[in-house]
C-alpha atoms as a PDB file:
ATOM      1  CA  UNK A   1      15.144  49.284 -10.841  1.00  0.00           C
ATOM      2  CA  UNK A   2      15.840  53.120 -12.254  1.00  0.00           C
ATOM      3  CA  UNK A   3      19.393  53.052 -10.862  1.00  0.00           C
ATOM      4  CA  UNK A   4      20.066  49.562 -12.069  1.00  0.00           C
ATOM      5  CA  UNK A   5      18.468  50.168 -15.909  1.00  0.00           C
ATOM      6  CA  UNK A   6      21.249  53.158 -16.437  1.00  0.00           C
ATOM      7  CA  UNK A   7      24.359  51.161 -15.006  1.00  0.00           C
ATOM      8  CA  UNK A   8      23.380  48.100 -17.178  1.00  0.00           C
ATOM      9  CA  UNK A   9      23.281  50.808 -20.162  1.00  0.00           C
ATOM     10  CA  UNK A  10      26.537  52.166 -19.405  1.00  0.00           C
ATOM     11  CA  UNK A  11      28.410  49.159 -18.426  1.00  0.00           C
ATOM     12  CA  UNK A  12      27.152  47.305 -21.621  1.00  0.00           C
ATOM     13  CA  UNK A  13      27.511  50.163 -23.775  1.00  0.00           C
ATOM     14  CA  UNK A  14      31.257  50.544 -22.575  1.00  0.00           C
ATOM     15  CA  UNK A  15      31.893  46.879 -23.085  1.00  0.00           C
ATOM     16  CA  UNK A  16      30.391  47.611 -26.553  1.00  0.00           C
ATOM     17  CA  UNK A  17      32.866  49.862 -27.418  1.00  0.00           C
ATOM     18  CA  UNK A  18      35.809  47.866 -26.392  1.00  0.00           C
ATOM     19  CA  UNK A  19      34.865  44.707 -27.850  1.00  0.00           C
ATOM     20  CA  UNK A  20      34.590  46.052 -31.392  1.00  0.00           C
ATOM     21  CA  UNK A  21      37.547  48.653 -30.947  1.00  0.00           C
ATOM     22  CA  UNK A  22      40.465  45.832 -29.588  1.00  0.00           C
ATOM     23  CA  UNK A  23      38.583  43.262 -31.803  1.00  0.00           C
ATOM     24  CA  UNK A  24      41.407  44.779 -35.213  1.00  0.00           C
ATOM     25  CA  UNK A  25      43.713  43.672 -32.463  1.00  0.00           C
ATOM     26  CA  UNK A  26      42.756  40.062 -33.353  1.00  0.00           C
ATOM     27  CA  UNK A  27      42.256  39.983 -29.000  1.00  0.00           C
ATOM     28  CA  UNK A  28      40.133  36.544 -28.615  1.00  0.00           C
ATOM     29  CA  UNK A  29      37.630  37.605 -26.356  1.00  0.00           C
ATOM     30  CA  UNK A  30      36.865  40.725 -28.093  1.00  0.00           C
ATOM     31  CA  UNK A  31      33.698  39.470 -29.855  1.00  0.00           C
ATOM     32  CA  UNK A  32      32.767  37.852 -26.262  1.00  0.00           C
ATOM     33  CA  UNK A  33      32.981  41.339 -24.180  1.00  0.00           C
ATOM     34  CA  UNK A  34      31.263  42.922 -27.236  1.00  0.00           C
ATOM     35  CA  UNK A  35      27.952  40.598 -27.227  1.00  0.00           C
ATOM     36  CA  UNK A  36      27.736  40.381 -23.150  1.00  0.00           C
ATOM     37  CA  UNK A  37      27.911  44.683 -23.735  1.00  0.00           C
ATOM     38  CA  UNK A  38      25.291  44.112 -26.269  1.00  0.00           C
ATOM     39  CA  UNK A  39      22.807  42.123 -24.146  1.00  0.00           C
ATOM     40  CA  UNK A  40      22.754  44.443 -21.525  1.00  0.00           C
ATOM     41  CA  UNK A  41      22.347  47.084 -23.900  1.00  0.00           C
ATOM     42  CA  UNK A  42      19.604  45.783 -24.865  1.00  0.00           C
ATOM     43  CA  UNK A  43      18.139  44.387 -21.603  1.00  0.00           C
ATOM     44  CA  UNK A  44      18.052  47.840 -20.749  1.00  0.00           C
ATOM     45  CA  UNK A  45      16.137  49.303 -23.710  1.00  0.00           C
ATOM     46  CA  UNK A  46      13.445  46.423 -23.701  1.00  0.00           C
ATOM     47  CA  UNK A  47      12.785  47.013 -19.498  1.00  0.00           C
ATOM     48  CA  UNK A  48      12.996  50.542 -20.174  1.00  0.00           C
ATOM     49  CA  UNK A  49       9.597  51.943 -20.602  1.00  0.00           C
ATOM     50  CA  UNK A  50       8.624  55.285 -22.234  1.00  0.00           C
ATOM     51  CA  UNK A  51       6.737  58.154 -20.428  1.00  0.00           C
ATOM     52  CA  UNK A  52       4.161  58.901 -22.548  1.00  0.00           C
ATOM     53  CA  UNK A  53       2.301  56.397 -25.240  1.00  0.00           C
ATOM     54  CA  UNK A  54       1.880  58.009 -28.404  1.00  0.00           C
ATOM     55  CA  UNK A  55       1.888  55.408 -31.909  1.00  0.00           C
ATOM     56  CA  UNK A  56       4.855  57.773 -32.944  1.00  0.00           C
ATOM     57  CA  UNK A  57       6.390  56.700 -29.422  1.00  0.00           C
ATOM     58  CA  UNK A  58       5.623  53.423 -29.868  1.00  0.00           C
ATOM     59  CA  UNK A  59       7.050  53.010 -33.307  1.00  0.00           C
ATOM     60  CA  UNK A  60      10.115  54.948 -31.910  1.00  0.00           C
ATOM     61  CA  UNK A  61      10.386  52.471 -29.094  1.00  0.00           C
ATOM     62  CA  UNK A  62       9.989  49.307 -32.175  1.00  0.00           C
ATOM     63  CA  UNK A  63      13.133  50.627 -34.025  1.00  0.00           C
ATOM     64  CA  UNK A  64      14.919  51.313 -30.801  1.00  0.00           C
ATOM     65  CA  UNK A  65      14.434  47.710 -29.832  1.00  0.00           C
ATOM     66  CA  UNK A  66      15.387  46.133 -33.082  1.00  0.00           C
ATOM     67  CA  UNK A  67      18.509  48.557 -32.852  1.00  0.00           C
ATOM     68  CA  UNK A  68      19.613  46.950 -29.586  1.00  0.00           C
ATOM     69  CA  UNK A  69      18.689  43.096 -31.047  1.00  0.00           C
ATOM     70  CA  UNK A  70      21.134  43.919 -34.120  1.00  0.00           C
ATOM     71  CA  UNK A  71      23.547  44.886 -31.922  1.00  0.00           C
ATOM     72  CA  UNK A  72      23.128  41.723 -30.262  1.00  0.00           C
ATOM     73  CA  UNK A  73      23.204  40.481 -34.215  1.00  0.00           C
ATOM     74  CA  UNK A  74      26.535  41.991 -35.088  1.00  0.00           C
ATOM     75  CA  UNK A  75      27.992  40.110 -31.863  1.00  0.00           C
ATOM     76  CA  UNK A  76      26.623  36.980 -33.154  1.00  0.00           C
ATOM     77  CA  UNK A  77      27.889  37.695 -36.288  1.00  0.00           C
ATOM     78  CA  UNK A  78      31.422  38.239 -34.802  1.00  0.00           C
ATOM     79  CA  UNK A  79      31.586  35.084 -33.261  1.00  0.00           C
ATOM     80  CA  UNK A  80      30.465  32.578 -35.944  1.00  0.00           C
ATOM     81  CA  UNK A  81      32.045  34.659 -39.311  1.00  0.00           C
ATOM     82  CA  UNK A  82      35.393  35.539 -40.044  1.00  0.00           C
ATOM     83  CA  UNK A  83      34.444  38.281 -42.131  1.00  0.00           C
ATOM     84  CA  UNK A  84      33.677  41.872 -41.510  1.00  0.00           C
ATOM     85  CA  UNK A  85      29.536  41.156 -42.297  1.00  0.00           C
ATOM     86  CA  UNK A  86      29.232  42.264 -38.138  1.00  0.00           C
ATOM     87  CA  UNK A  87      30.257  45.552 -39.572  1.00  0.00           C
ATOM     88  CA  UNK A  88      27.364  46.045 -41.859  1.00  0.00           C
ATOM     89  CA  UNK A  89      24.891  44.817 -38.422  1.00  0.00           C
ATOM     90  CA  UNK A  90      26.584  47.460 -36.307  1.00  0.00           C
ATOM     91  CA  UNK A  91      26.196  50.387 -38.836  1.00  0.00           C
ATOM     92  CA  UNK A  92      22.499  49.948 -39.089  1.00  0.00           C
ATOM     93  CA  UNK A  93      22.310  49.001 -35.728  1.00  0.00           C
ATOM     94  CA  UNK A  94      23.854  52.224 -34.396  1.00  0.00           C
ATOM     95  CA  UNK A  95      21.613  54.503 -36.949  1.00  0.00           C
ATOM     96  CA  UNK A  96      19.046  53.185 -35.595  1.00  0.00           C
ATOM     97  CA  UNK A  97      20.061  53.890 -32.089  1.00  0.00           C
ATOM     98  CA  UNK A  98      21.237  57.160 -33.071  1.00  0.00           C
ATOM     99  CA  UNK A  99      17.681  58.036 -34.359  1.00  0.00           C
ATOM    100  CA  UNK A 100      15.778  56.879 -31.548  1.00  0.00           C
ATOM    101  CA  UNK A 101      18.004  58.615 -28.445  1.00  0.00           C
ATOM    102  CA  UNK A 102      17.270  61.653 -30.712  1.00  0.00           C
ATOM    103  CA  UNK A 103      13.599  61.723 -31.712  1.00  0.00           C
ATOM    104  CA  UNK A 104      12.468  59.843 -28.318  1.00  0.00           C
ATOM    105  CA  UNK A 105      12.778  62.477 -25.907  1.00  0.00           C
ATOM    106  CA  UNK A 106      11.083  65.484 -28.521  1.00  0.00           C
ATOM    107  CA  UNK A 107       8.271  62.946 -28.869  1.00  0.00           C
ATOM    108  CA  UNK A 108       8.030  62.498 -25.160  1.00  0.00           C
ATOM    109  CA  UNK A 109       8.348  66.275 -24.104  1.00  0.00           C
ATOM    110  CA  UNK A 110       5.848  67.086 -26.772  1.00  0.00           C
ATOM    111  CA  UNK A 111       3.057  64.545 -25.848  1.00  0.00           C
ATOM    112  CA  UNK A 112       3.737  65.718 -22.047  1.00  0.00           C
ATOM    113  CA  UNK A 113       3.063  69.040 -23.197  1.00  0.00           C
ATOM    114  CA  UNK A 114      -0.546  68.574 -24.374  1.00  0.00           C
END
């Protein structure tokens, strides 16, 4: 299960970035290869469990996981809208993200420190 958990990431996180790059080129199954990426992405963050179990690693892990569900979101939002609100979805989505992959591991190293 630790080998699989990182492939899923990767794979999912590549078909991520494909889907919403080739989606300007109006490709039909863009917004399809972007939500499959964003499922996995986020089947890997929900079965991935933290090291250490501090509240501010808990929280961390809360916002990580609704990260990965808006990403999920913003696919959604591809599919059904012809707008650009899946834009909006992504951008907090990948702040979120972007906060977590920081601030997880510092939490984790300094809890394992004590």
């Amino acid at each position: 299960m630790k080998q699989i958990l990182p492939a899923l990431f990767a794979v999912g996180a590549f078909m991520v970035i494909a889907g919403a790059g080739v989606y300007i080129t109006g490709w039909p199954a863009a917004p399809y290869v972007y939500t499959v990426g964003a499922t996995l992405v986020a089947l890997a963050q929900v079965n991935d469990r933290p090291r250490a179990q501090s509240p501010a690693i808990r929280r961390l892990r809360f916002q990580q996981i609704l990260g990965a569900l808006l990403l999920v979101l913003a696919g959604t939002l591809m599919l059904l809208t012809r707008g650009n609100e899946w834009i909006v979805c992504l951008t907090i989505a990948a702040i979120f993200e972007l906060y977590t992959s920081i601030r997880i591991p510092q939490e984790e190293e300094k809890e394992l420190k004590k």
